[in-house]
PDB file of N, CA and C in Angstrom:
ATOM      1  N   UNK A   1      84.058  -9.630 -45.060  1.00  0.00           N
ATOM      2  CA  UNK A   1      82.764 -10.106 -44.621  1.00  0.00           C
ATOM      3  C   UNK A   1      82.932 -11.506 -44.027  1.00  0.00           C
ATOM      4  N   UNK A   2      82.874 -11.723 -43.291  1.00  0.00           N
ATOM      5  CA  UNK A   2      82.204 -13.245 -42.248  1.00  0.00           C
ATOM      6  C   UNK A   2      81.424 -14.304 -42.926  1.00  0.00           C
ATOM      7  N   UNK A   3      81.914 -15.446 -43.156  1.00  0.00           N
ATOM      8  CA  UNK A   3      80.917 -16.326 -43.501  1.00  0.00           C
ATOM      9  C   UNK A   3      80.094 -16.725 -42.579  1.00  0.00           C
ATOM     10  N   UNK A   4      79.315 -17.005 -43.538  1.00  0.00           N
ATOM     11  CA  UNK A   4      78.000 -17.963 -42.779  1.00  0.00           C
ATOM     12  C   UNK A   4      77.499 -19.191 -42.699  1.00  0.00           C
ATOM     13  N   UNK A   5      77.758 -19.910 -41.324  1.00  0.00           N
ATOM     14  CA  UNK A   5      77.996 -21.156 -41.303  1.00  0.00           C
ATOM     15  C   UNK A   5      75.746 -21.933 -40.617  1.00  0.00           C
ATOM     16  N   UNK A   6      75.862 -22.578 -41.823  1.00  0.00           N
ATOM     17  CA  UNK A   6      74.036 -22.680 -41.868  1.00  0.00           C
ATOM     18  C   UNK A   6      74.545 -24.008 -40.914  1.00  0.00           C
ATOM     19  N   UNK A   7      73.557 -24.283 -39.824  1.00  0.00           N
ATOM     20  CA  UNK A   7      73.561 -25.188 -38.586  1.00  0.00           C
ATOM     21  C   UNK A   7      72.052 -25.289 -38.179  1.00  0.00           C
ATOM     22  N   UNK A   8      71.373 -25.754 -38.643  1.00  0.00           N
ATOM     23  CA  UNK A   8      70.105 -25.440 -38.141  1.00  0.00           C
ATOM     24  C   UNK A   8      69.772 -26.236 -36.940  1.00  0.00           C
ATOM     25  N   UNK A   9      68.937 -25.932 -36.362  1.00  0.00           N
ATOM     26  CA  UNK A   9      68.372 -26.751 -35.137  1.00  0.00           C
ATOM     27  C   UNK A   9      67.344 -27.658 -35.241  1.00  0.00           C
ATOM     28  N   UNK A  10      67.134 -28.549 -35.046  1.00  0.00           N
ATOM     29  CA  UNK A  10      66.169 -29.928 -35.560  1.00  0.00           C
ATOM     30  C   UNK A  10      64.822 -29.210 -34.747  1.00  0.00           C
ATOM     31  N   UNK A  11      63.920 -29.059 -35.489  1.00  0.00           N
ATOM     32  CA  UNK A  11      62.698 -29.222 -35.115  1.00  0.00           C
ATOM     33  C   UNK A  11      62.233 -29.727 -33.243  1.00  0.00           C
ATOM     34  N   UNK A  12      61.912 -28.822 -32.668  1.00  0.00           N
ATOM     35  CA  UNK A  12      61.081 -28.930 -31.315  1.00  0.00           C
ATOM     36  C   UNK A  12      60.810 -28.026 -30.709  1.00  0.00           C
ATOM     37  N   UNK A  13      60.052 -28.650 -29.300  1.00  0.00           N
ATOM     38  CA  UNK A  13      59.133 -27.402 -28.491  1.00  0.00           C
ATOM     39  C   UNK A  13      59.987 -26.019 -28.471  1.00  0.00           C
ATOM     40  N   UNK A  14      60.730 -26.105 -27.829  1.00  0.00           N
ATOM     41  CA  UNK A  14      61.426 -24.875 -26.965  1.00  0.00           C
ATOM     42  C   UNK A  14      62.318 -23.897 -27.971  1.00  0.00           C
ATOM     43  N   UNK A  15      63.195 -24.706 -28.960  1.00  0.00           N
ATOM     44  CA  UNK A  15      63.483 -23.568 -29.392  1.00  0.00           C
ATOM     45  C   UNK A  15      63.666 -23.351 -31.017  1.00  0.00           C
ATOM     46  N   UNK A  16      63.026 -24.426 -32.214  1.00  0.00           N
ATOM     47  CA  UNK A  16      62.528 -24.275 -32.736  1.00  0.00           C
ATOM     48  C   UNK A  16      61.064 -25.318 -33.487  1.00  0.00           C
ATOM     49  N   UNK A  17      59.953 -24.043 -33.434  1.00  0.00           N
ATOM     50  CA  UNK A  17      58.751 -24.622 -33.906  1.00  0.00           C
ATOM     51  C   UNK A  17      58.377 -25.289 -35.217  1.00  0.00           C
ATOM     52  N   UNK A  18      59.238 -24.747 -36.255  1.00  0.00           N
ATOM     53  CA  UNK A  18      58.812 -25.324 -37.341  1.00  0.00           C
ATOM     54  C   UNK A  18      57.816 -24.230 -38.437  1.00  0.00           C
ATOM     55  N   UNK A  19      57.123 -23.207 -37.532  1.00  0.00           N
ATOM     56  CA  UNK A  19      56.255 -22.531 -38.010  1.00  0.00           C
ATOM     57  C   UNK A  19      56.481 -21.218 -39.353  1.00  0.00           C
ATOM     58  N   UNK A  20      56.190 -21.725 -40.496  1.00  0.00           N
ATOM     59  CA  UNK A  20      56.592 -20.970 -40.820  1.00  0.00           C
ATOM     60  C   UNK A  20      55.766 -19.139 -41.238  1.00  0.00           C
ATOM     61  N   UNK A  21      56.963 -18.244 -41.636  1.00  0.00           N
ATOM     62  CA  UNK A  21      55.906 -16.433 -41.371  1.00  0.00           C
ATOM     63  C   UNK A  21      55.291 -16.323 -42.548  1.00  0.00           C
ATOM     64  N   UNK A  22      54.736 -15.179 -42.531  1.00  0.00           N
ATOM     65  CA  UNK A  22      53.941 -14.701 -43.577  1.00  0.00           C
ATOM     66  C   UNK A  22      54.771 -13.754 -43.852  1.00  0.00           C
ATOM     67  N   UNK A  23      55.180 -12.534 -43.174  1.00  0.00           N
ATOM     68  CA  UNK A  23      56.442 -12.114 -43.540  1.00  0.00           C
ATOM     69  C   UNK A  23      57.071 -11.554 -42.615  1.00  0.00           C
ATOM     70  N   UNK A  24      58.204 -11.051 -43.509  1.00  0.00           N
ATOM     71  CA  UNK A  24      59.591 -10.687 -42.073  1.00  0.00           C
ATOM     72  C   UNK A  24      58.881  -8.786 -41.795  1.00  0.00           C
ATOM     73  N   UNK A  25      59.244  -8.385 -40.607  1.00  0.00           N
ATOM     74  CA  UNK A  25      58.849  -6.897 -40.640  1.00  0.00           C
ATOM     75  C   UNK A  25      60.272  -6.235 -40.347  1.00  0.00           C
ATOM     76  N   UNK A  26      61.022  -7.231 -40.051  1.00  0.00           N
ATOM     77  CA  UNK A  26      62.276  -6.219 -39.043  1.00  0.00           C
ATOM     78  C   UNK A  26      62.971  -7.349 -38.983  1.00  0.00           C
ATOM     79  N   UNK A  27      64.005  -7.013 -38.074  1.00  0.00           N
ATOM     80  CA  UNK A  27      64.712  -8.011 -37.418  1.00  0.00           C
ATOM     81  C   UNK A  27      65.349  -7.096 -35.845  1.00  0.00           C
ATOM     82  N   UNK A  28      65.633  -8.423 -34.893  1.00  0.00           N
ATOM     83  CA  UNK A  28      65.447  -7.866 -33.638  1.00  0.00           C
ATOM     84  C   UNK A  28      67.200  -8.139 -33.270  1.00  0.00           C
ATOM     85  N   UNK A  29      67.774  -7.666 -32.175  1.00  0.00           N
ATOM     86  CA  UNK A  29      68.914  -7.838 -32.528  1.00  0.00           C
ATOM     87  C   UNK A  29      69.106  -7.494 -31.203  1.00  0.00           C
ATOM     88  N   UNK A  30      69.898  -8.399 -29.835  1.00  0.00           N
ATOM     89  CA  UNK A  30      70.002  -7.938 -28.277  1.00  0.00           C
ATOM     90  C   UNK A  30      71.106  -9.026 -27.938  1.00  0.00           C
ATOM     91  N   UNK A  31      71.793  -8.262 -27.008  1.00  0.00           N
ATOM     92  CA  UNK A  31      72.872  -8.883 -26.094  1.00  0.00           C
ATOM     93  C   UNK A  31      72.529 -10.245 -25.519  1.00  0.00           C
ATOM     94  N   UNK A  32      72.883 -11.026 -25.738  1.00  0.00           N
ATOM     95  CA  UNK A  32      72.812 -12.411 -24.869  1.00  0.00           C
ATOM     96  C   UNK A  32      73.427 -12.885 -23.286  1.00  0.00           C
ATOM     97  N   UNK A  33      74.187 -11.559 -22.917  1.00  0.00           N
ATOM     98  CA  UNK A  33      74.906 -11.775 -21.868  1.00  0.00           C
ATOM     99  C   UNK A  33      75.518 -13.139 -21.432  1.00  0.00           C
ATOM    100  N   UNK A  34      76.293 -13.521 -22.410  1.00  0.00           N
ATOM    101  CA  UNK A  34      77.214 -14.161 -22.654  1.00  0.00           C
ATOM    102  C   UNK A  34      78.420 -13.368 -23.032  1.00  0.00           C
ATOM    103  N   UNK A  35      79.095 -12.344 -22.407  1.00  0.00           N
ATOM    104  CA  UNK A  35      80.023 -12.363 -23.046  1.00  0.00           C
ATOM    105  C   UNK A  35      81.735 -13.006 -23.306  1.00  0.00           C
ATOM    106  N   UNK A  36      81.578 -12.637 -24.481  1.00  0.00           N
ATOM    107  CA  UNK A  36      83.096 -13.512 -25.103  1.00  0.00           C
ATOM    108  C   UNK A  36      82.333 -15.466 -25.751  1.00  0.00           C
ATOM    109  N   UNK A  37      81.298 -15.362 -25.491  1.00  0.00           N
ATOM    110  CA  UNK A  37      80.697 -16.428 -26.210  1.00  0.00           C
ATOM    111  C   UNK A  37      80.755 -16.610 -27.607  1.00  0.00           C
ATOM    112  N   UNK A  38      81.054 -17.534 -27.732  1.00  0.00           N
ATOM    113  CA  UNK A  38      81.203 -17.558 -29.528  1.00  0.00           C
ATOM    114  C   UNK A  38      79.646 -17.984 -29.895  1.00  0.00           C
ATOM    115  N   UNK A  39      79.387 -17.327 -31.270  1.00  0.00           N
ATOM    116  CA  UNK A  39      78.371 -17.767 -32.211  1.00  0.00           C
ATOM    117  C   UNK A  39      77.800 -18.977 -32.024  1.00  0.00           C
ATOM    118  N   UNK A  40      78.770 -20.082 -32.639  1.00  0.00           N
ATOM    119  CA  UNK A  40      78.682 -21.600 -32.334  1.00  0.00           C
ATOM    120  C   UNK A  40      78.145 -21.897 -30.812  1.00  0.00           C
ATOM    121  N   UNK A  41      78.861 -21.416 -30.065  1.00  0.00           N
ATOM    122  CA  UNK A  41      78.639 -22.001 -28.741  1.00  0.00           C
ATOM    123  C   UNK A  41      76.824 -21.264 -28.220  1.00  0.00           C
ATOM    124  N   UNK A  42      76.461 -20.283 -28.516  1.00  0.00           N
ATOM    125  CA  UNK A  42      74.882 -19.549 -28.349  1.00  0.00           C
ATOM    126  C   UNK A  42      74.285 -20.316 -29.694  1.00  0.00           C
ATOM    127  N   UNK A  43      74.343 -21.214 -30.461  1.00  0.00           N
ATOM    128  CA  UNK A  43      73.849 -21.493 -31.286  1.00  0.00           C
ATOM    129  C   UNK A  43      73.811 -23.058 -31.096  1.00  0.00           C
ATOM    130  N   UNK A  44      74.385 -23.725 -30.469  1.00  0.00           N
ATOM    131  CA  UNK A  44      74.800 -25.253 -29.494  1.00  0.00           C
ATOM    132  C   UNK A  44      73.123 -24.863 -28.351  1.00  0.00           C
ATOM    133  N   UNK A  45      73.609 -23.703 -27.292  1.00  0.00           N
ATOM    134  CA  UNK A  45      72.542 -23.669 -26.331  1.00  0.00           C
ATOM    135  C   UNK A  45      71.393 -23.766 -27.258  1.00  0.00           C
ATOM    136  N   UNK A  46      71.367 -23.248 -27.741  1.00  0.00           N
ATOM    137  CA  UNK A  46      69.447 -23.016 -28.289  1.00  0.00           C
ATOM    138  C   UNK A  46      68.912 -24.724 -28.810  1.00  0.00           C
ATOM    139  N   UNK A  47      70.125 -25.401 -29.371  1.00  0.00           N
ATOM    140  CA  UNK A  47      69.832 -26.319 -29.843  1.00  0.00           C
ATOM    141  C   UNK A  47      69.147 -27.152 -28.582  1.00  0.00           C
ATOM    142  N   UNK A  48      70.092 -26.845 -27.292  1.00  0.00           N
ATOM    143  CA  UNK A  48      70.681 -28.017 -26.139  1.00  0.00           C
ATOM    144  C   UNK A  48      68.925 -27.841 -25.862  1.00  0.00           C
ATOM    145  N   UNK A  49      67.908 -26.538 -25.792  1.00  0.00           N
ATOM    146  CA  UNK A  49      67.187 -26.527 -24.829  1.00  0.00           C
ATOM    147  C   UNK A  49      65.911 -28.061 -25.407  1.00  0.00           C
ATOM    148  N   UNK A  50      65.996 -28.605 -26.740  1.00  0.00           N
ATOM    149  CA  UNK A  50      65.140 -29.707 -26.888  1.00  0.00           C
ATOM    150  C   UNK A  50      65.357 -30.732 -25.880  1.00  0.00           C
ATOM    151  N   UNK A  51      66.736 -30.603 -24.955  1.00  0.00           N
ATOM    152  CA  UNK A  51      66.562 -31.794 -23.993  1.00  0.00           C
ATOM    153  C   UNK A  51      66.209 -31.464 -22.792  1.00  0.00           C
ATOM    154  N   UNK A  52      65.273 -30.336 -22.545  1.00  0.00           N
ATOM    155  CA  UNK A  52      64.528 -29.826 -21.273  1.00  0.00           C
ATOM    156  C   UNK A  52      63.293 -31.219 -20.966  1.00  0.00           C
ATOM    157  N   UNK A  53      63.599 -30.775 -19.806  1.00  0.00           N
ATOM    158  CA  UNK A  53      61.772 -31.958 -19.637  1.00  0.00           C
ATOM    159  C   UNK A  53      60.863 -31.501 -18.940  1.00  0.00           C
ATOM    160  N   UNK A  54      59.845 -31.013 -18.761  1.00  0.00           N
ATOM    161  CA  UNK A  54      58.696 -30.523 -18.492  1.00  0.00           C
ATOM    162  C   UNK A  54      58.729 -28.728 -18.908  1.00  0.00           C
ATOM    163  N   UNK A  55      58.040 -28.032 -18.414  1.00  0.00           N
ATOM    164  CA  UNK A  55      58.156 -26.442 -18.744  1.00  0.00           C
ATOM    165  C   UNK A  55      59.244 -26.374 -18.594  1.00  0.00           C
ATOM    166  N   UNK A  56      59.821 -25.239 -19.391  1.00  0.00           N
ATOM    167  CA  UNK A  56      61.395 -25.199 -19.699  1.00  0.00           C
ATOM    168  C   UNK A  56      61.587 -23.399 -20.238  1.00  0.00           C
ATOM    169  N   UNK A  57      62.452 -23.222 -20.589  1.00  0.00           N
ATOM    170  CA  UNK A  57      62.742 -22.172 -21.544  1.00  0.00           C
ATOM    171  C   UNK A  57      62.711 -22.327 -23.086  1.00  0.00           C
ATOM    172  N   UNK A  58      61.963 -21.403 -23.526  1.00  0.00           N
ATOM    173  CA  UNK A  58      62.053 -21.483 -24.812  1.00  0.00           C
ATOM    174  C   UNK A  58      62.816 -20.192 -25.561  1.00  0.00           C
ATOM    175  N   UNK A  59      63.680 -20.311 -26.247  1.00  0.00           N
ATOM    176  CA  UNK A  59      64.345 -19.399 -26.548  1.00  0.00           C
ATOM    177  C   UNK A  59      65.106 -19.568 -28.137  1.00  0.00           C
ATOM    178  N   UNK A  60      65.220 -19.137 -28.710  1.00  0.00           N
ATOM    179  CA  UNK A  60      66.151 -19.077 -30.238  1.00  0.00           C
ATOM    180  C   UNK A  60      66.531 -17.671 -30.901  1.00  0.00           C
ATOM    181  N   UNK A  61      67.012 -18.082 -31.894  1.00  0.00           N
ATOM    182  CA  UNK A  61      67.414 -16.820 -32.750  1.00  0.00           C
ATOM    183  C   UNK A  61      68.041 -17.404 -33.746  1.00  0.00           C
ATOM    184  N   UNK A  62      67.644 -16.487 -34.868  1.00  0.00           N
ATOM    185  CA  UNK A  62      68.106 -17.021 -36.331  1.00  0.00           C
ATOM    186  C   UNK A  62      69.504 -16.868 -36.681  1.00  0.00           C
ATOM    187  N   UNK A  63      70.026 -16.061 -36.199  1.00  0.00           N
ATOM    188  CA  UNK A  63      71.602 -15.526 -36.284  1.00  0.00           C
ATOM    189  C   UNK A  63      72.280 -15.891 -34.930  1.00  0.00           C
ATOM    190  N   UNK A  64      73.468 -16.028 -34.988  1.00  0.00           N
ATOM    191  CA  UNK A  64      74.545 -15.682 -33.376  1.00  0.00           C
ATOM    192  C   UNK A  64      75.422 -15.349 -34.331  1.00  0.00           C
ATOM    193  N   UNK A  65      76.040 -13.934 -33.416  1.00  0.00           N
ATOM    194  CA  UNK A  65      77.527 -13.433 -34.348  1.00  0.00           C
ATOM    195  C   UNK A  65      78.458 -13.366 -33.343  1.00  0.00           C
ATOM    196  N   UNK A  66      79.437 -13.320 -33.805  1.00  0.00           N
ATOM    197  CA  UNK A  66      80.360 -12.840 -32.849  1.00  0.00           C
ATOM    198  C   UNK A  66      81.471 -12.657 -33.437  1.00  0.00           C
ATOM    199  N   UNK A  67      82.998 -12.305 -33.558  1.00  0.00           N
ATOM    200  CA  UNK A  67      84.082 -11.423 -33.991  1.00  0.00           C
ATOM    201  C   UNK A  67      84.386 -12.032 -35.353  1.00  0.00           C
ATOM    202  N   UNK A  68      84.429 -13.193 -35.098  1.00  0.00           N
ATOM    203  CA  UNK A  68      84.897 -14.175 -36.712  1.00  0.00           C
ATOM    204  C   UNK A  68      83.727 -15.054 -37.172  1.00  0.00           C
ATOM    205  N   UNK A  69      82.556 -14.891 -36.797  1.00  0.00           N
ATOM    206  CA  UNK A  69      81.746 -16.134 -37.546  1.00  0.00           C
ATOM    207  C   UNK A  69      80.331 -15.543 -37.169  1.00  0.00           C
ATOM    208  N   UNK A  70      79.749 -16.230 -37.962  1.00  0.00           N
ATOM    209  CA  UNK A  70      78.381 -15.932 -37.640  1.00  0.00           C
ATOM    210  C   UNK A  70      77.405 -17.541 -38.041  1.00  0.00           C
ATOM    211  N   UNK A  71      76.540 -18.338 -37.050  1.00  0.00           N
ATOM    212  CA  UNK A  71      76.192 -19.212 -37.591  1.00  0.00           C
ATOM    213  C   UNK A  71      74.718 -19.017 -37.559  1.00  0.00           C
ATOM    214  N   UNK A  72      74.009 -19.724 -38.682  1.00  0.00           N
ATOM    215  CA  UNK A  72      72.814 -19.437 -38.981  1.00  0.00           C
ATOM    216  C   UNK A  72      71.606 -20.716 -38.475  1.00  0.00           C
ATOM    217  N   UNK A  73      71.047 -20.362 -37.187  1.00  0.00           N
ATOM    218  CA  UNK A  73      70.117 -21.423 -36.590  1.00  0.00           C
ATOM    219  C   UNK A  73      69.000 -22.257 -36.963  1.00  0.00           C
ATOM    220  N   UNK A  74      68.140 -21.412 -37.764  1.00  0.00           N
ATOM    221  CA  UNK A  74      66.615 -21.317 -38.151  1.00  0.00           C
ATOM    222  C   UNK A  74      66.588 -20.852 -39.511  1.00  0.00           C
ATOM    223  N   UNK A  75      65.803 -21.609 -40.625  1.00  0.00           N
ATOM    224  CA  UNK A  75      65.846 -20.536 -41.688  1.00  0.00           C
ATOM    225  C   UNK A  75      65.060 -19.503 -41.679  1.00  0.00           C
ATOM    226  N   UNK A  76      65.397 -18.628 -42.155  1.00  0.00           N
ATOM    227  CA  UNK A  76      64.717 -16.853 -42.147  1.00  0.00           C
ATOM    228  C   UNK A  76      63.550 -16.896 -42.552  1.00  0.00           C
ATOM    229  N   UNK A  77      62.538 -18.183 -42.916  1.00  0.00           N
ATOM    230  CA  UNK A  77      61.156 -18.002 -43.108  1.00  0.00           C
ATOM    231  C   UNK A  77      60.985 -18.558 -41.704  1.00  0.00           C
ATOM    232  N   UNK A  78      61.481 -18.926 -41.291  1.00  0.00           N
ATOM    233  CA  UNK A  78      60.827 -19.424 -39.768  1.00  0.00           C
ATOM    234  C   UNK A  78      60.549 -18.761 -38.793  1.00  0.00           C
ATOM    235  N   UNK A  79      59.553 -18.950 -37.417  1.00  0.00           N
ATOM    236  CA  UNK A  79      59.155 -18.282 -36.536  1.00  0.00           C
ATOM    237  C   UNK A  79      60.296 -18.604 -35.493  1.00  0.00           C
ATOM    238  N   UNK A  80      60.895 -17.554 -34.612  1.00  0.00           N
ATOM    239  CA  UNK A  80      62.154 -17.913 -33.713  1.00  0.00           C
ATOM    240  C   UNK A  80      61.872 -17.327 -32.280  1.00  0.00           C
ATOM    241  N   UNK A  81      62.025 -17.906 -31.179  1.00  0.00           N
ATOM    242  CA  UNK A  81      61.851 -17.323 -29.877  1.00  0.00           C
ATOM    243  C   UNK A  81      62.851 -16.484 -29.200  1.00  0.00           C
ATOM    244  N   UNK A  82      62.666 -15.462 -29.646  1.00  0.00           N
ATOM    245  CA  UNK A  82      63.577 -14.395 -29.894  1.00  0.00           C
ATOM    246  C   UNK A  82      63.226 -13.231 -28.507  1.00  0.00           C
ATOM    247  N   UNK A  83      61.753 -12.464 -28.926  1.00  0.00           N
ATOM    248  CA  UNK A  83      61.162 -11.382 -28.046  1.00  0.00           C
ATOM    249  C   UNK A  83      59.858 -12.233 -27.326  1.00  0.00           C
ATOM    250  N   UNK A  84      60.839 -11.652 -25.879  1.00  0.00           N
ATOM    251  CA  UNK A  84      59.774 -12.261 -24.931  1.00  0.00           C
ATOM    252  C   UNK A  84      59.627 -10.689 -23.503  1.00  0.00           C
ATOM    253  N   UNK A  85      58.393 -10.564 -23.423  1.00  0.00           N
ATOM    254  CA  UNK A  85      58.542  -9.231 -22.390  1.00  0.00           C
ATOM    255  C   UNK A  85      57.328  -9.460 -21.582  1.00  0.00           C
ATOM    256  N   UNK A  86      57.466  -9.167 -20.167  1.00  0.00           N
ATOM    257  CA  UNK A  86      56.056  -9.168 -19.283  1.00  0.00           C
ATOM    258  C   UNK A  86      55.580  -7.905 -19.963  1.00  0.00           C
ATOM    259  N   UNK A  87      56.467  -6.804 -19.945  1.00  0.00           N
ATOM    260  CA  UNK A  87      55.401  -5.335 -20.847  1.00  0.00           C
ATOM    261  C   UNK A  87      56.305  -4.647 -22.405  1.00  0.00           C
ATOM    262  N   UNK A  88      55.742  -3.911 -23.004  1.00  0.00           N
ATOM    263  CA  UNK A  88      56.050  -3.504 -24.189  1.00  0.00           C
ATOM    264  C   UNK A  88      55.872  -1.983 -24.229  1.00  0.00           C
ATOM    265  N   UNK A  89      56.636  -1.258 -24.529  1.00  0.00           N
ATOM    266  CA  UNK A  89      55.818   0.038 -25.192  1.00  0.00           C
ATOM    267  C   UNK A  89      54.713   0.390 -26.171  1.00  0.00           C
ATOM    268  N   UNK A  90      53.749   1.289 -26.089  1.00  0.00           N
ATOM    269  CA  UNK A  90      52.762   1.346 -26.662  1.00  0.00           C
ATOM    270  C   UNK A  90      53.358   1.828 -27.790  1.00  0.00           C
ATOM    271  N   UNK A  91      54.245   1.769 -28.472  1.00  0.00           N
ATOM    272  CA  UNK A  91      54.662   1.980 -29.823  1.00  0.00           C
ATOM    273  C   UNK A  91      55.083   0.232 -30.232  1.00  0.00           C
ATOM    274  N   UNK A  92      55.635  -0.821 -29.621  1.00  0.00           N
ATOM    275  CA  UNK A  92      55.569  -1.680 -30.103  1.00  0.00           C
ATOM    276  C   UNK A  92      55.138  -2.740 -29.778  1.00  0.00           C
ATOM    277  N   UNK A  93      53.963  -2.141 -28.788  1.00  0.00           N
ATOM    278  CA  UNK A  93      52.449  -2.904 -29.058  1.00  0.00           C
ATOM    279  C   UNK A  93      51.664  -2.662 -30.173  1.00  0.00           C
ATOM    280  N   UNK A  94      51.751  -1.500 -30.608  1.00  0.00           N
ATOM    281  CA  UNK A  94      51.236  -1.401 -32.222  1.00  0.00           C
ATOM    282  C   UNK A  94      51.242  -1.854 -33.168  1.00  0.00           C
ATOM    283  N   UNK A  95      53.039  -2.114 -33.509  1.00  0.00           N
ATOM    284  CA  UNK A  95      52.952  -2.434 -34.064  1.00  0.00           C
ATOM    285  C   UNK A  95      53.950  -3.624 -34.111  1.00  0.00           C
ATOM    286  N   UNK A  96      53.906  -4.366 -33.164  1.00  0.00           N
ATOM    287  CA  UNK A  96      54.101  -5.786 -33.019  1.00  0.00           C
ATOM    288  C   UNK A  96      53.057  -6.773 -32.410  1.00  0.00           C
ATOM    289  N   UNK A  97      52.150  -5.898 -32.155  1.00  0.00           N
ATOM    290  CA  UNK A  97      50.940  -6.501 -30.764  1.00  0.00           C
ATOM    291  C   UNK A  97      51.823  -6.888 -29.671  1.00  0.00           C
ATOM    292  N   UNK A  98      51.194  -7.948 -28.301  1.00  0.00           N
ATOM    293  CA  UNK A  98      51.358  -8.059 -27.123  1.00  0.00           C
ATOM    294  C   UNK A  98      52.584  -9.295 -27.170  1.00  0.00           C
ATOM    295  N   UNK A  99      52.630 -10.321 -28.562  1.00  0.00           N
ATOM    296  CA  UNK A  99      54.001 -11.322 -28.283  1.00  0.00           C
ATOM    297  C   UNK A  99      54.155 -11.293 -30.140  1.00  0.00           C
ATOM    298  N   UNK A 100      55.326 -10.365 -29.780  1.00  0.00           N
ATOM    299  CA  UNK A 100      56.091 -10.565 -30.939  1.00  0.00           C
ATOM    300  C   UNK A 100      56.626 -11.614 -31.980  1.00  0.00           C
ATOM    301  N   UNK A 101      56.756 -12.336 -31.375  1.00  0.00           N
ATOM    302  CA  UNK A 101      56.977 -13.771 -32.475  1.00  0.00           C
ATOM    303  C   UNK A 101      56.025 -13.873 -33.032  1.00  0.00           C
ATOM    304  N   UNK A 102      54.799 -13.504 -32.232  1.00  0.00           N
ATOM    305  CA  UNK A 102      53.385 -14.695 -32.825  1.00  0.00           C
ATOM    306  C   UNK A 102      53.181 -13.349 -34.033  1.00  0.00           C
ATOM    307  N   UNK A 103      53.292 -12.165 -33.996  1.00  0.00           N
ATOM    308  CA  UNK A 103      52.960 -11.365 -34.703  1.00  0.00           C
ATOM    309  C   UNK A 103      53.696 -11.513 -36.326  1.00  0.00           C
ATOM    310  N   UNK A 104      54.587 -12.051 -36.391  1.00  0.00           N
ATOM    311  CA  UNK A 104      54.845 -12.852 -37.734  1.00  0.00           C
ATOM    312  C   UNK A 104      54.687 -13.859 -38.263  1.00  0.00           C
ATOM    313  N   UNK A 105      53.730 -14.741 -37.368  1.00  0.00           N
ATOM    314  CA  UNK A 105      53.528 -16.470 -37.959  1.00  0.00           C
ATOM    315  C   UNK A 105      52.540 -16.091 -38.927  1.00  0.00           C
ATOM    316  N   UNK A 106      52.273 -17.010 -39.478  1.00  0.00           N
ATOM    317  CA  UNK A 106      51.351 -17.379 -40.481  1.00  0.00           C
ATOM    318  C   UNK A 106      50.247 -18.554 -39.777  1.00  0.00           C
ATOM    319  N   UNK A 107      50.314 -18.881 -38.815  1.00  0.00           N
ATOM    320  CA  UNK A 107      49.458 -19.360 -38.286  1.00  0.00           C
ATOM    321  C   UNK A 107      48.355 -19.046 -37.330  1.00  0.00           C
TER     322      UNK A 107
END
């Protein structure tokens, strides 16, 4: 098994809010098209995007894995900018509604 190296990302806009869920339903899990990217290094970007300046990308994820490591971004009560889609299927518009992140905050 792979350890897990906890790295969190300091608090901000883009790629993490701070917000914490009410609860977990799932977990989402997609290619970054990065490949051959290490963990660390997709877990560096998410951090990098707090030095955007005006509208920007917002993007995160609680995990990055990759062959030997896995580092941990966000803690697992937190809200992460993970699923983002102009459309959804009417199966997980149901039961995620229309923006998935927001469908687990507690706020």
């Amino acid at each position: 098994m792979l350890p897990i190296t906890t790295d969190y990302i300091p608090v901000n806009k883009y790629s993490r809010a701070g917000m914490k869920l009410k609860a977990k339903r799932g977990i989402v899990m997609h290619y970054t098209a990065s490949p051959g990217a290490s963990a660390k290094n997709i877990s560096t970007y998410f951090a990098s995007l707090a030095q955007q300046v005006g509208k920007g990308r917002y993007a995160s994820a609680h995990y990055s894995v990759d062959r030997t490591s896995i580092y941990n971004s966000l803690p697992d009560d937190e809200l992460a900018y993970h699923c983002g889609s102009e459309t959804y299927t009417k199966e997980a518009v149901a039961r995620l509604g229309t923006y998935p992140n927001n469908k687990y905050g507690g706020y």
